[in-house]
N, C-alpha and C. Protein backbone atom coordinates (compact mmCIF):
# COMPACT_ATOMS: atom_id res chain seq x y z
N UNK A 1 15.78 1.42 0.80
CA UNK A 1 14.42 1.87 0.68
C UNK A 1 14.34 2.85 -0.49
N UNK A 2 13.36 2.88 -1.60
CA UNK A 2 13.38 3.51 -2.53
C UNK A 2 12.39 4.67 -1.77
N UNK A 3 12.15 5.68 -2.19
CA UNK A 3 11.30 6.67 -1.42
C UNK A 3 11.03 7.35 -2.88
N UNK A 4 9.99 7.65 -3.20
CA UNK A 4 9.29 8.51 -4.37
C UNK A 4 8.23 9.43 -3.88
N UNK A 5 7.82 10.65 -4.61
CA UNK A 5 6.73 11.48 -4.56
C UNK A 5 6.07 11.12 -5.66
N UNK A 6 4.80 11.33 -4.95
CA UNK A 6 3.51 11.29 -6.10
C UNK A 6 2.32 12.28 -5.10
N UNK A 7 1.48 12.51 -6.09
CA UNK A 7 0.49 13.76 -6.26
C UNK A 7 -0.87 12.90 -6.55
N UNK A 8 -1.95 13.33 -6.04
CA UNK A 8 -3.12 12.83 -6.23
C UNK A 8 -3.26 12.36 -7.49
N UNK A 9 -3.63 11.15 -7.40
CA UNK A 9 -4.47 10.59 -8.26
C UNK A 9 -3.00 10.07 -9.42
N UNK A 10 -1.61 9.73 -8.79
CA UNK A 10 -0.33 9.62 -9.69
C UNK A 10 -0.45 7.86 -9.24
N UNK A 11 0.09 7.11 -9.60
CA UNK A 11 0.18 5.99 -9.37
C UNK A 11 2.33 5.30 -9.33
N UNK A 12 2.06 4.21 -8.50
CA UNK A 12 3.50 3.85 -8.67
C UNK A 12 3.06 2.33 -9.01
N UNK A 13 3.48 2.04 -10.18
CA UNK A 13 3.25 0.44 -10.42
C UNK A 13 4.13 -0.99 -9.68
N UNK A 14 4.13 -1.51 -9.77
CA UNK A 14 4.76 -2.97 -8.68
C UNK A 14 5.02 -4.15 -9.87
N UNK A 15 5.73 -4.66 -10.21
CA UNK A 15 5.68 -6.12 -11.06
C UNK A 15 4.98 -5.90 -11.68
N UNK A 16 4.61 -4.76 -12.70
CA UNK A 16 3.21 -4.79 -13.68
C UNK A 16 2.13 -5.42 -13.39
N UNK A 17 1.82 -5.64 -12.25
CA UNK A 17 0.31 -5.99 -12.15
C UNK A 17 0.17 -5.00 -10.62
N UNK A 18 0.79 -4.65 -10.05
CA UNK A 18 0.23 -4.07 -8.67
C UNK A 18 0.00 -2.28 -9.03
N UNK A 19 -0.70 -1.87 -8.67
CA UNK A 19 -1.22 -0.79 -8.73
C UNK A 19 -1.30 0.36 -7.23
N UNK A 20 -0.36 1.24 -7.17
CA UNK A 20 -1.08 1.95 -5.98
C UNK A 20 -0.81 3.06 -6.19
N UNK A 21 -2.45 3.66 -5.99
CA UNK A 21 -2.56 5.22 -6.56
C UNK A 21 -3.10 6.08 -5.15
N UNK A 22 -2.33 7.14 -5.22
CA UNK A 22 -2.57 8.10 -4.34
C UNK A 22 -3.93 8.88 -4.12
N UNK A 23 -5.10 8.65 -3.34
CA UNK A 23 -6.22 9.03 -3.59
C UNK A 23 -6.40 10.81 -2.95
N UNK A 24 -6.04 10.58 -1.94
CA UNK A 24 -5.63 12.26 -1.21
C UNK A 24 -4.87 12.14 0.10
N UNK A 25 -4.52 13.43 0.16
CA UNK A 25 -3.73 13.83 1.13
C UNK A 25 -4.55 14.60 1.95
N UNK A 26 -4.10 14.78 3.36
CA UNK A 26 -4.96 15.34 4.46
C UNK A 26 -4.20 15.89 5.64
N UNK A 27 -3.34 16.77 5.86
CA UNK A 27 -2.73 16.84 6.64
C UNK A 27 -1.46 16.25 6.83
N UNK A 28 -1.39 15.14 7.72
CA UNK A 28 0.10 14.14 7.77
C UNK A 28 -0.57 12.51 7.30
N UNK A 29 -2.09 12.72 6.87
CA UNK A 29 -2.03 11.12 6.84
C UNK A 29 -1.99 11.10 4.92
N UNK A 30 -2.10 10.18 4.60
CA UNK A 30 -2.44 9.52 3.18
C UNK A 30 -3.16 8.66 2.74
N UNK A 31 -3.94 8.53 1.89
CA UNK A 31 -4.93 7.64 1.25
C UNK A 31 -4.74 6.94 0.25
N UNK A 32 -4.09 5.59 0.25
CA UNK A 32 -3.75 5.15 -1.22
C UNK A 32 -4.60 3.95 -1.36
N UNK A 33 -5.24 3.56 -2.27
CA UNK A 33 -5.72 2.54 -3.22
C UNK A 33 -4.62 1.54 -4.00
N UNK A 34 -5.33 0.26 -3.77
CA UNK A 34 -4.50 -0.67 -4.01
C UNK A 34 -4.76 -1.50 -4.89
N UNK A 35 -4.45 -1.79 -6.34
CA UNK A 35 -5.13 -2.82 -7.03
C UNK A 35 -3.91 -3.87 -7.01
N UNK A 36 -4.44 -4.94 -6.83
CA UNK A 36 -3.53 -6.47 -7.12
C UNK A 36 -4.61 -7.34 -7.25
N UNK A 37 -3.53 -8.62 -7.34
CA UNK A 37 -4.39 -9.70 -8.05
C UNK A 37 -4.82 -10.07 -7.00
N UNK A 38 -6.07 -11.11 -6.73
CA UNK A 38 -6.73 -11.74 -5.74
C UNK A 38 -5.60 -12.49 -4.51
N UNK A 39 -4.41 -12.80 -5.65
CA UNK A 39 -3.60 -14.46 -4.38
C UNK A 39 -2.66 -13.39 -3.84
N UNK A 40 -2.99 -11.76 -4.37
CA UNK A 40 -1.75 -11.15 -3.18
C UNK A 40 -2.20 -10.46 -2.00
N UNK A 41 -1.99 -11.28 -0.47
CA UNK A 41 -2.58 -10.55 0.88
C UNK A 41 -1.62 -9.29 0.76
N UNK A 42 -2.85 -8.02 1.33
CA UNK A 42 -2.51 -6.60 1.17
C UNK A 42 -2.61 -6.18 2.93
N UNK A 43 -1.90 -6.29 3.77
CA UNK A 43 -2.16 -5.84 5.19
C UNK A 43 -1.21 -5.02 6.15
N UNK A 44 -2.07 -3.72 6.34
CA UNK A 44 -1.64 -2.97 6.84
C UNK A 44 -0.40 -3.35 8.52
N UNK A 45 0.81 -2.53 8.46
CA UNK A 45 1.99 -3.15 9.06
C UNK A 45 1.73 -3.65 10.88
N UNK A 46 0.98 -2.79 11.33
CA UNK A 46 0.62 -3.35 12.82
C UNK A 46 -0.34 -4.66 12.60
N UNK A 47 -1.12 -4.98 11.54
CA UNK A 47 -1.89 -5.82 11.33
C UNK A 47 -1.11 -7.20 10.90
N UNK A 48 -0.19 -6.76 10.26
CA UNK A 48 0.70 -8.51 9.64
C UNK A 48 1.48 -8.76 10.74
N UNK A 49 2.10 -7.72 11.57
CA UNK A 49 2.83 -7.90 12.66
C UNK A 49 1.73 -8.50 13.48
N UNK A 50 0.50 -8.08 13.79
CA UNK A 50 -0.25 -8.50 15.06
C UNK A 50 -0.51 -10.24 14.45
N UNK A 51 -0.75 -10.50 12.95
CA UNK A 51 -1.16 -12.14 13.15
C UNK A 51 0.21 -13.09 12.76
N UNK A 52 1.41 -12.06 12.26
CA UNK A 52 2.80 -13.06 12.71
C UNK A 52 3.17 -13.88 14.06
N UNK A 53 2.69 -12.84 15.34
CA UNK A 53 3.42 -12.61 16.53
C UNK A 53 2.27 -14.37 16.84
N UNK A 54 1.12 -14.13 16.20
CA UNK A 54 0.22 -15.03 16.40
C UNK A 54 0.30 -16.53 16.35
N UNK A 55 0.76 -16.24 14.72
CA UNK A 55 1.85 -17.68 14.63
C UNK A 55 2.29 -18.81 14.58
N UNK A 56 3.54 -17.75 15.74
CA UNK A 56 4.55 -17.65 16.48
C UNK A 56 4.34 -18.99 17.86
């Protein structure tokens, strides 16, 4: 697992086209923004797990 810090509004790039920038911080949660291309599904981890199990 690579693990990095970033600061509002810093970005970490993906394959030169994915984009995710840190919008704010709030306590313990985080807000990040996501740019990719249209053919890449972006879904949060209880959510890909809930329509894998589906399936299944």
């Amino acid at each position: 697992m690579l693990i990095l810090t970033r600061k509002i509004k810093e970005k970490i790039i993906i394959n030169s086209n994915i984009f995710i920038t840190v919008l704010k911080i709030k306590g313990n949660q985080v807000c990040l923004g996501i740019n990719a291309p249209n053919n890449i599904s972006i879904y949060r981890e209880e959510i890909f797990l809930k329509t894998k199990i589906n399936k299944c």
